[in-house]
N, C-alpha and C. Protein backbone atom coordinates (compact mmCIF):
# COMPACT_ATOMS: atom_id res chain seq x y z
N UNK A 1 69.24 77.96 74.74
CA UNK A 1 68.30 77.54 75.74
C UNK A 1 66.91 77.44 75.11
N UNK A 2 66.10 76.43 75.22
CA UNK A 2 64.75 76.52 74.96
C UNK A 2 64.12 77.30 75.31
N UNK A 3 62.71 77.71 74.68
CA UNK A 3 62.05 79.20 75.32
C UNK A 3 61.35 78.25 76.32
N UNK A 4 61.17 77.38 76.34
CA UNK A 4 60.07 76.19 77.60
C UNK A 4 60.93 76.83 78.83
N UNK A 5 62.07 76.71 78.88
CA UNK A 5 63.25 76.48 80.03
C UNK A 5 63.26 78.26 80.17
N UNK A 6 62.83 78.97 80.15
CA UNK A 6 63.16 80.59 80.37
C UNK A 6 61.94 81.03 81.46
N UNK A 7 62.58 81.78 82.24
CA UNK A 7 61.60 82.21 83.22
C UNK A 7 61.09 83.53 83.16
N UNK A 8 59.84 83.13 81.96
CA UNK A 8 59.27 84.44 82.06
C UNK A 8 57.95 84.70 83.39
N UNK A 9 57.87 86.05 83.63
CA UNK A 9 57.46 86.29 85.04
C UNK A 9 57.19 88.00 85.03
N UNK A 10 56.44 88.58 85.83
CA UNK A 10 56.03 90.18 85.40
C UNK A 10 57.69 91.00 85.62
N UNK A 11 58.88 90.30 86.04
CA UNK A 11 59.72 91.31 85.66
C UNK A 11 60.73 91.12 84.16
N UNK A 12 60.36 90.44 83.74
CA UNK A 12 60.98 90.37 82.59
C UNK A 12 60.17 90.63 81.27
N UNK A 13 60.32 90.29 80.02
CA UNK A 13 59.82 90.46 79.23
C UNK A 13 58.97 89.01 78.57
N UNK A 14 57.90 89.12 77.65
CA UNK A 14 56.81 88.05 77.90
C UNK A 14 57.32 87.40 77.03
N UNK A 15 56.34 86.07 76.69
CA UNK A 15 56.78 84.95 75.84
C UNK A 15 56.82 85.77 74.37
N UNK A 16 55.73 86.59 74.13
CA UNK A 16 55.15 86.78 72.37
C UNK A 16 56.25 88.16 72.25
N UNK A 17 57.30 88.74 73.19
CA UNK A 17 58.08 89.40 72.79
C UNK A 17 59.31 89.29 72.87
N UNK A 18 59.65 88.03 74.03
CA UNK A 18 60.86 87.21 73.21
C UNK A 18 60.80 86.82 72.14
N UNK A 19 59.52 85.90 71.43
CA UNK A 19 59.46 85.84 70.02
C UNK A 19 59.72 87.18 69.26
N UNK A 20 59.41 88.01 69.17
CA UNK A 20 59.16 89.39 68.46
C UNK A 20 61.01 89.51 68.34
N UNK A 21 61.35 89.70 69.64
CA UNK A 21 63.03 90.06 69.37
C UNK A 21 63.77 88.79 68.47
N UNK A 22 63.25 88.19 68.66
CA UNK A 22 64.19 86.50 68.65
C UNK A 22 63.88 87.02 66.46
N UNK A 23 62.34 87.92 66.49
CA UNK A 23 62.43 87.65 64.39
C UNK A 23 62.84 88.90 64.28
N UNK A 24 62.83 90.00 64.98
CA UNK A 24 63.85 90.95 64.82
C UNK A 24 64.99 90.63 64.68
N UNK A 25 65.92 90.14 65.26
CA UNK A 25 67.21 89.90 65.20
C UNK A 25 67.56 89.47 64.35
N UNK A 26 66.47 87.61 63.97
CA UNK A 26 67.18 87.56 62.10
C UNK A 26 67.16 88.07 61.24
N UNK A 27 65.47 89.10 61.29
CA UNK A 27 65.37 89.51 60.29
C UNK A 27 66.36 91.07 59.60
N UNK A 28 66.78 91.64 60.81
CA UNK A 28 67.71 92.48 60.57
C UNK A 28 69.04 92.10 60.60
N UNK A 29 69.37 91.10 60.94
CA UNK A 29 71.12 90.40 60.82
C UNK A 29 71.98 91.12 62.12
N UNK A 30 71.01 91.47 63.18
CA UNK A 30 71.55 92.17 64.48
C UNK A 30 72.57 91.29 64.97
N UNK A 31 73.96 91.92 65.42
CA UNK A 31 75.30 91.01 65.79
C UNK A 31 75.48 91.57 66.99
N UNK A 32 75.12 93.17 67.15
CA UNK A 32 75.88 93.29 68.44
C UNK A 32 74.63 94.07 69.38
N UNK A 33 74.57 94.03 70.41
CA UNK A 33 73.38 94.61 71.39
C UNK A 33 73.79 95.25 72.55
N UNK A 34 73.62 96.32 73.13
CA UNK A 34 73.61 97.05 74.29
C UNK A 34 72.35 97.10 74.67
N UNK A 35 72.83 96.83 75.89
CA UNK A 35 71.28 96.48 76.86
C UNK A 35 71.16 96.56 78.22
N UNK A 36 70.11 96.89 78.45
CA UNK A 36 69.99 97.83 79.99
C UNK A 36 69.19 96.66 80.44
N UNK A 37 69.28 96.07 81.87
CA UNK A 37 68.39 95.22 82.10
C UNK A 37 68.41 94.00 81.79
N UNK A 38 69.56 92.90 82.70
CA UNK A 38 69.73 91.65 82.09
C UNK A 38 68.76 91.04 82.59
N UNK A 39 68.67 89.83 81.51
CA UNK A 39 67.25 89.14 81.97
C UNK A 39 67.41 88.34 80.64
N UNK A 40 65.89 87.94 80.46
CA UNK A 40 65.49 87.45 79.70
C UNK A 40 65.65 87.59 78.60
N UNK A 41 65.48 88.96 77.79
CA UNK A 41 65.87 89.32 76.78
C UNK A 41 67.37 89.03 76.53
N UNK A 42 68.51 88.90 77.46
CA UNK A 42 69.43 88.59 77.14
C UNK A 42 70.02 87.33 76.80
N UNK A 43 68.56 86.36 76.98
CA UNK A 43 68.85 84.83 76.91
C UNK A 43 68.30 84.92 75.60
N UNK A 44 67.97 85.63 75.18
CA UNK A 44 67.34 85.53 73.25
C UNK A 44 68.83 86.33 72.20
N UNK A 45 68.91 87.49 72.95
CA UNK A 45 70.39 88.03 72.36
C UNK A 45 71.45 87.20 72.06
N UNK A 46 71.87 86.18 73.06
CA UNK A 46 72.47 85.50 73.40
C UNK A 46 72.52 84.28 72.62
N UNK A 47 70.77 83.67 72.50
CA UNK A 47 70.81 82.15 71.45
C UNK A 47 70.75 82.42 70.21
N UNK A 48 70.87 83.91 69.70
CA UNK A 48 70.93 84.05 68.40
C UNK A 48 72.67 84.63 67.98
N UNK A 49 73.61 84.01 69.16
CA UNK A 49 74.54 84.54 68.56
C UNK A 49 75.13 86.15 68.78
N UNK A 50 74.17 86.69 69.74
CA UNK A 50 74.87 88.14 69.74
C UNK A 50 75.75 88.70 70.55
N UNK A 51 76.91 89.41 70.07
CA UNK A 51 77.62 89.81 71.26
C UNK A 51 76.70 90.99 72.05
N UNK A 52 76.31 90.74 72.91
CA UNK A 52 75.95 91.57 74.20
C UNK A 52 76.64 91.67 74.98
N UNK A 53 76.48 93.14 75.19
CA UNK A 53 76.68 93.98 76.46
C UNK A 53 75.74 94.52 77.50
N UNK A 54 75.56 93.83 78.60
CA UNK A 54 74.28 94.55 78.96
C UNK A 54 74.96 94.67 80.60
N UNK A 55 73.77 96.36 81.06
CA UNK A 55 74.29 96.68 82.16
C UNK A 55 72.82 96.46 83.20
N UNK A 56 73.74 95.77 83.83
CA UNK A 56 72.44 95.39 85.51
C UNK A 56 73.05 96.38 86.61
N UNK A 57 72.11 96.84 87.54
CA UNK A 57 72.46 97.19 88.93
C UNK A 57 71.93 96.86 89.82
N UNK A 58 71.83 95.23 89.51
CA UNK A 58 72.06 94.40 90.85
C UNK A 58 72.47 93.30 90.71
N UNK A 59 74.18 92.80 91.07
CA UNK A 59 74.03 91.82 91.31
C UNK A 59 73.83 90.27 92.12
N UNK A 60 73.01 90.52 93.13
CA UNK A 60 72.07 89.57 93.18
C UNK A 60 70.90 89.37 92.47
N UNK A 61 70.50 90.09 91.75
CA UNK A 61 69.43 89.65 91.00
C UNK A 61 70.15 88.62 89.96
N UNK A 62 71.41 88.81 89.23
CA UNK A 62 72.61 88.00 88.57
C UNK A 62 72.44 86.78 89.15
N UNK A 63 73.14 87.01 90.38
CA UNK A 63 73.63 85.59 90.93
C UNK A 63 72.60 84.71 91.28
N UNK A 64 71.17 85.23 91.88
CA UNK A 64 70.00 84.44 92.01
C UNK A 64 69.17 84.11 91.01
N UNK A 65 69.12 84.47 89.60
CA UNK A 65 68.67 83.92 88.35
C UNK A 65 69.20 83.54 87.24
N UNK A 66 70.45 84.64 87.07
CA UNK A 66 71.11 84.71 86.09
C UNK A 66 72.78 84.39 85.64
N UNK A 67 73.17 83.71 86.69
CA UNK A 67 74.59 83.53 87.14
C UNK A 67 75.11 82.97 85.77
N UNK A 68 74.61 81.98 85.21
CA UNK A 68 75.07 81.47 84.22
C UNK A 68 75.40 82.32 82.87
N UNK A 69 75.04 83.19 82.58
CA UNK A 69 75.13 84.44 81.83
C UNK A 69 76.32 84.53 81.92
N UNK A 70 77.39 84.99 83.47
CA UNK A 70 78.49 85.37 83.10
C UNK A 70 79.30 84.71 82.60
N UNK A 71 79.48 83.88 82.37
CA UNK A 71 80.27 82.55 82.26
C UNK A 71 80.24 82.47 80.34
N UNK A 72 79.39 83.18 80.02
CA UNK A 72 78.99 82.96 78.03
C UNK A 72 80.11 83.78 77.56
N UNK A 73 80.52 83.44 76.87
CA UNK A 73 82.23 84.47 75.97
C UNK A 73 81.62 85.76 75.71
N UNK A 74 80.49 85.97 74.81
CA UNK A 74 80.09 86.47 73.94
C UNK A 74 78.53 87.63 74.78
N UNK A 75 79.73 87.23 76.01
CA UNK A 75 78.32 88.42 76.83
C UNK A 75 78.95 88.96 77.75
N UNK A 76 78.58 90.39 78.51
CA UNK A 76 79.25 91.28 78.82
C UNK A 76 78.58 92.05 79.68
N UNK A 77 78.67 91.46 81.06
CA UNK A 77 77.53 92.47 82.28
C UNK A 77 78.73 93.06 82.89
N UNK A 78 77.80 94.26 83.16
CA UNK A 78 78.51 95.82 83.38
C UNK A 78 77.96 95.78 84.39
N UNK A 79 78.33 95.88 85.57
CA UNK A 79 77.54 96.13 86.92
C UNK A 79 77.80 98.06 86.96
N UNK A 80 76.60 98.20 87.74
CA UNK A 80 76.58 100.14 87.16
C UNK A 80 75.92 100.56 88.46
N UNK A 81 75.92 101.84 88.80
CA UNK A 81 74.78 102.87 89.42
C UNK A 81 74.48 103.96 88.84
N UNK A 82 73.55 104.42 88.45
CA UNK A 82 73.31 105.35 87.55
C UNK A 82 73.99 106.60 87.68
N UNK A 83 74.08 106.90 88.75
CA UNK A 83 75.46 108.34 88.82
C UNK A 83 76.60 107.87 88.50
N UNK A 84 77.20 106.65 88.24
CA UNK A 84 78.36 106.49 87.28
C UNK A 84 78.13 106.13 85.73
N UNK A 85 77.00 105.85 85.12
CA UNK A 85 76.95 106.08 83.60
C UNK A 85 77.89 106.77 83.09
N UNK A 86 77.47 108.11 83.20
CA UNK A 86 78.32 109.24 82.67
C UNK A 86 79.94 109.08 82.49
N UNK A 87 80.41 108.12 83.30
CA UNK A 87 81.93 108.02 83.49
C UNK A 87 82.78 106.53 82.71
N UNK A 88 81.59 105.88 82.51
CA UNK A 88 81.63 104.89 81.45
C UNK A 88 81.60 105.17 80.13
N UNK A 89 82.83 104.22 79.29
CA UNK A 89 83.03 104.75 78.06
C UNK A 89 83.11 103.55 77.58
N UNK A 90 82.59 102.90 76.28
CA UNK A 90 82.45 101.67 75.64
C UNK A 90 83.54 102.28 74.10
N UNK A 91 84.00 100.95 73.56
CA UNK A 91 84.54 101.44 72.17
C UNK A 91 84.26 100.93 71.13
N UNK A 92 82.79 99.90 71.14
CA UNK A 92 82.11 99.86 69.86
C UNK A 92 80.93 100.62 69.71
N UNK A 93 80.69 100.36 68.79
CA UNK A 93 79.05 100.75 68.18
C UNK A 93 78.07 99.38 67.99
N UNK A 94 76.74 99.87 68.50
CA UNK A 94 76.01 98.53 68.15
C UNK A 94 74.70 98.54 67.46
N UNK A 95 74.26 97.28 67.20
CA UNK A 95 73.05 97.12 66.17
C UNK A 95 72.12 97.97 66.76
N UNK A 96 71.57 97.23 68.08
CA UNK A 96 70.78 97.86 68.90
C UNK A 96 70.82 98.24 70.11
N UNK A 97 70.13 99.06 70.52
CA UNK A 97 70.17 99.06 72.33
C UNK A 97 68.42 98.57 72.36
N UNK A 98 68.89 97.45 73.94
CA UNK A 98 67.52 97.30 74.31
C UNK A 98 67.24 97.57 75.78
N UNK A 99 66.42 98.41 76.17
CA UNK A 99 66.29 99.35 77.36
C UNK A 99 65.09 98.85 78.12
N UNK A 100 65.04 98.12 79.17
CA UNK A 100 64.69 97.87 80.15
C UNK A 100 65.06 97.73 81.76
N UNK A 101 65.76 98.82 81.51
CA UNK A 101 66.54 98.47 83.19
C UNK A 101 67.09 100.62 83.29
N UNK A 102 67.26 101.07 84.40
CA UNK A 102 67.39 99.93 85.14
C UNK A 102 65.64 99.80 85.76
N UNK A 103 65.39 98.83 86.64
CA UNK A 103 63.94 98.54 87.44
C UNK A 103 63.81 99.66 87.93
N UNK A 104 62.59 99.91 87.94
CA UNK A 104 62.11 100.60 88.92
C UNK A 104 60.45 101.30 88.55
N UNK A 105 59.90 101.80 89.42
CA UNK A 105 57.95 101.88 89.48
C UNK A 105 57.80 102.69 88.48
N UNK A 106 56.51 102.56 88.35
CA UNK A 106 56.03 103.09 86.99
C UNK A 106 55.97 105.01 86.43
N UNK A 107 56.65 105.40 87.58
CA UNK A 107 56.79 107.10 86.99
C UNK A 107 58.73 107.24 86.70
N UNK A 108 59.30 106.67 87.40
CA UNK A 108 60.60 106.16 87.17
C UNK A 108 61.03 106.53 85.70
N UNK A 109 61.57 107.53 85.50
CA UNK A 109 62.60 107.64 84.37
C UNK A 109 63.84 106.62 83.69
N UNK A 110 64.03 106.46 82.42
CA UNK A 110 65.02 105.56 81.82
C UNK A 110 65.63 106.63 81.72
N UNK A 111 65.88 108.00 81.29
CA UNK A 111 66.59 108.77 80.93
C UNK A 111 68.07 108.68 80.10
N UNK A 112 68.36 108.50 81.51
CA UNK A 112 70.16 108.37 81.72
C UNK A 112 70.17 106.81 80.85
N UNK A 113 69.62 106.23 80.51
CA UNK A 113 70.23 104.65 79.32
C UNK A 113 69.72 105.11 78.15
N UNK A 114 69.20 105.81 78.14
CA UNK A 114 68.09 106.55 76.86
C UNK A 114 69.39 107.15 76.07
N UNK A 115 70.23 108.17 77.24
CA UNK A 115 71.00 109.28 76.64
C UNK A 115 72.69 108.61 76.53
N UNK A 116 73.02 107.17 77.40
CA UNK A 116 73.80 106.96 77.27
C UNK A 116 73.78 106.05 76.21
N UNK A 117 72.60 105.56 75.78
CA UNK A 117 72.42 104.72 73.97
C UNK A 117 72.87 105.06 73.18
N UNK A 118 71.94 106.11 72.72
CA UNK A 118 71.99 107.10 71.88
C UNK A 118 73.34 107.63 71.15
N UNK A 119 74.10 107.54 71.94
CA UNK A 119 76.24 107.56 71.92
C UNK A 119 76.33 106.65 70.88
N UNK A 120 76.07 105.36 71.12
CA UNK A 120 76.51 104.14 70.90
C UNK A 120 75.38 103.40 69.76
N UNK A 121 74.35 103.52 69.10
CA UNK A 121 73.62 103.06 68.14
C UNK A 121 72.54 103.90 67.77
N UNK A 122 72.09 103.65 67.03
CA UNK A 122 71.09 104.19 65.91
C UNK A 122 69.48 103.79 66.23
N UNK A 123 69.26 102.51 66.76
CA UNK A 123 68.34 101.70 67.02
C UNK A 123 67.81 101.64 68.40
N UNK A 124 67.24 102.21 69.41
CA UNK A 124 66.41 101.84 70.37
C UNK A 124 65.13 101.32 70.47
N UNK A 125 65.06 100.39 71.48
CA UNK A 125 64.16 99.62 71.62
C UNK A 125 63.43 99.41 73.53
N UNK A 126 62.42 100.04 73.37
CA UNK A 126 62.19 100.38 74.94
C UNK A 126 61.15 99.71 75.43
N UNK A 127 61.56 98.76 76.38
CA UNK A 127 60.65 97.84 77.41
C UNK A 127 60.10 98.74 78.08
N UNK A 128 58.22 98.71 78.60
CA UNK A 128 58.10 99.37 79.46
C UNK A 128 57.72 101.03 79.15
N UNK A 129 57.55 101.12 77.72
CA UNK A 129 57.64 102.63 77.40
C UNK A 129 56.60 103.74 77.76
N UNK A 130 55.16 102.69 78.11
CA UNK A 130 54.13 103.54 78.41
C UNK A 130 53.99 104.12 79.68
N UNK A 131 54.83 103.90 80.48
CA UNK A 131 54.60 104.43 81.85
C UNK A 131 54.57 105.84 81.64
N UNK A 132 54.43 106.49 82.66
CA UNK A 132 54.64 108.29 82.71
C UNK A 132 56.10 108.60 82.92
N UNK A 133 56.98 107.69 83.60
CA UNK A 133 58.55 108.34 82.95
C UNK A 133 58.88 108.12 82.25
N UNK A 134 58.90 107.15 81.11
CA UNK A 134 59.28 106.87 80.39
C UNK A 134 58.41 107.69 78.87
N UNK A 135 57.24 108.06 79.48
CA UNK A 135 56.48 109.47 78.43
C UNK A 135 57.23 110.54 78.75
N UNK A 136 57.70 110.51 79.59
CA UNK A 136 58.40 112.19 79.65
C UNK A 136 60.10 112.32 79.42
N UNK A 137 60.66 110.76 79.75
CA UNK A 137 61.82 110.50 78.71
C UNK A 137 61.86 110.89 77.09
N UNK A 138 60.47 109.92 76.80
CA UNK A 138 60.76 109.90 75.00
C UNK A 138 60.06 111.70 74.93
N UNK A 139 59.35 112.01 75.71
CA UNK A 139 59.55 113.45 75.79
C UNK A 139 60.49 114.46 75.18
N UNK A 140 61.37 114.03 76.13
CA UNK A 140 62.61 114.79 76.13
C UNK A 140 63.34 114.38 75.02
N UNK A 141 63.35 113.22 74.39
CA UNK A 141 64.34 112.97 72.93
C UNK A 141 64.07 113.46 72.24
N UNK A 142 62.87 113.19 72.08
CA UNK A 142 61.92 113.77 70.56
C UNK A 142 61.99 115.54 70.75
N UNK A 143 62.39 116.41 71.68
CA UNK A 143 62.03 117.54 71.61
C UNK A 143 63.69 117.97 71.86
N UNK A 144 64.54 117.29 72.11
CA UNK A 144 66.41 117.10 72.10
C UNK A 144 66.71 117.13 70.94
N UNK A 145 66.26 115.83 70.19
CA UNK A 145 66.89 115.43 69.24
C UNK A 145 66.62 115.06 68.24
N UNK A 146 65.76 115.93 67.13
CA UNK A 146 64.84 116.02 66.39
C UNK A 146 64.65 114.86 65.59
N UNK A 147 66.17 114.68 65.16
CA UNK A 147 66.32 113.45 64.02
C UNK A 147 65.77 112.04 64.69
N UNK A 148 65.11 111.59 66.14
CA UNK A 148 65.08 110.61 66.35
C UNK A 148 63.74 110.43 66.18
N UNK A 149 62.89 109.44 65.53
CA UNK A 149 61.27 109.35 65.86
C UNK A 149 61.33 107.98 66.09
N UNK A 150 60.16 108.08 66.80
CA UNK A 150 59.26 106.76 67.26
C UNK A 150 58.22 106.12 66.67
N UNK A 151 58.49 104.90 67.06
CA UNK A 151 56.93 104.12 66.67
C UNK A 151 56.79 103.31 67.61
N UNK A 152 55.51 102.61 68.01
CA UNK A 152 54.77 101.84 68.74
C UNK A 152 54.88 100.68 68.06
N UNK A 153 55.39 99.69 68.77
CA UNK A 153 55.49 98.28 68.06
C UNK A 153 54.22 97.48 69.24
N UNK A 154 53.61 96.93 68.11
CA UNK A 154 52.03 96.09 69.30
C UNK A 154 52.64 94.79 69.89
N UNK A 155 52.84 94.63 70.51
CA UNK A 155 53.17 93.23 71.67
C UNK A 155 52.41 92.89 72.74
N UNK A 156 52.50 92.73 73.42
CA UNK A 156 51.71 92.15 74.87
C UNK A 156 51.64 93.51 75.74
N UNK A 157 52.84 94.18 75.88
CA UNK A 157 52.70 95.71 76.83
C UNK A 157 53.19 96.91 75.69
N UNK A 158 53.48 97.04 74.36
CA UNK A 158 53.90 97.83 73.34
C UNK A 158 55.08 98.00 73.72
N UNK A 159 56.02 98.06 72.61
CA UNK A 159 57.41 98.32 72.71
C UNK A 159 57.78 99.84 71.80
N UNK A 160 58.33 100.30 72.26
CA UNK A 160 58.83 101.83 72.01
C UNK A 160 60.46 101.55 71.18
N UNK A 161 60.37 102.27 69.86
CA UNK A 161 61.04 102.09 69.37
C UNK A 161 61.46 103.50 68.30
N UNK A 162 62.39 103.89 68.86
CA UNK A 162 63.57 105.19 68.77
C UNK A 162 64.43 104.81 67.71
N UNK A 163 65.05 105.78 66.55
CA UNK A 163 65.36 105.25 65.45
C UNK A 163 66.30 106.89 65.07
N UNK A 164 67.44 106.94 64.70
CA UNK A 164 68.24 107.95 63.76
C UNK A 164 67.43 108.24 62.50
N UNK A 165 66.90 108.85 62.39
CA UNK A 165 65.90 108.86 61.31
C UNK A 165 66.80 109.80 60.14
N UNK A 166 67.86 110.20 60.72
CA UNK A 166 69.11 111.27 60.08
C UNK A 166 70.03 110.23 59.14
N UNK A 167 70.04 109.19 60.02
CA UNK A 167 70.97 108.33 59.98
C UNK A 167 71.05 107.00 59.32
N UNK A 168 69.62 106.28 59.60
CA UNK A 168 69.52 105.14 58.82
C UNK A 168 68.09 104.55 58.92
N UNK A 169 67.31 104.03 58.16
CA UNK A 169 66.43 103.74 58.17
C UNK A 169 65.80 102.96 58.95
N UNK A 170 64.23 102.54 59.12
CA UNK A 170 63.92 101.69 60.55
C UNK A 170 64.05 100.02 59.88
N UNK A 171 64.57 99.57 61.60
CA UNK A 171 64.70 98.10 61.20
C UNK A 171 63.06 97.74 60.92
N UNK A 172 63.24 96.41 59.81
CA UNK A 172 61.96 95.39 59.83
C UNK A 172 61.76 94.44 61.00
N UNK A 173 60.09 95.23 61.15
CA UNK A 173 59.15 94.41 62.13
C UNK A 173 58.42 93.26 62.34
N UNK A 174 58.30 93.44 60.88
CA UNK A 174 57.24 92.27 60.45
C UNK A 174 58.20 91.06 59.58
């Protein structure tokens, strides 16, 4: 899809960080993605070839923007409520997780996609990170799980970016 043809809008993610993901992705050779929060970002996952998995909890928000999504081979919406995470079990591993979902106001915790990532890749990447739940999320990792650190990636709203630091080195940004 052209980036002209994408509807960016304050709930999704902006033009200069679809770009940002779109040179992440080549520049790290990212194939597979877990992702909280379909949208936009999943129309960049998607034109570069990636198998995604991403989990929404709503679908009408799907069917009124995003319908065409389900229909792609190589993509994979999980309809969820957050008290069933825990009971969901995936059987790959992936490049990255990208965490923007699920919605919700600005003291609103990611937590629970934070901790159900973390299972499943090495690489987080967090839409939305400066709010106050999402400070008291990466809170809680960094003081959980020692081996993980962060950095601030500069974009339009900063992107939060969580890394196995035990495990494997940080992807290239630039």
């Amino acid at each position: 899809m052209q980036i002209n043809n994408i509807p960016f809008n304050g709930y999704s993610i902006t033009k200069k960080e679809f770009e940002f993901l779109d040179n992440l992705i080549k520049k790290n050779n990212l194939e597979k993605i877990l992702e909280f929060g379909t949208g936009t970002s999943t129309i960049c996952f998607l034109n570069n070839n990636c198998f995604t998995t991403s989990f929404e909890t709503s679908q009408n928000y799907i069917k009124k923007f995003f319908f065409r999504l389900t229909q792609i081979k190589n993509c994979n919406i999980i309809y969820y409520k957050i008290n069933q995470l825990n009971d969901i079990i995936l059987n790959q591993f992936f490049d990255l997780a990208f965490i923007d979902g699920p919605n919700g106001t600005k003291t609103m915790s990611r937590i629970d996609s934070y901790l159900f990532s973390i299972k499943y890749t090495n690489h987080l990447l967090l839409h939305d990170f400066r709010r106050v739940g999402e400070q008291e999320s990466l809170k809680y990792i960094i003081n959980n799980f020692p081996k993980w650190k962060l950095l601030t990636i500069k974009t339009d709203r900063c992107l939060g970016y969580l890394y196995n630091s035990d495990k494997v080195v940080p992807l290239k940004m630039d």
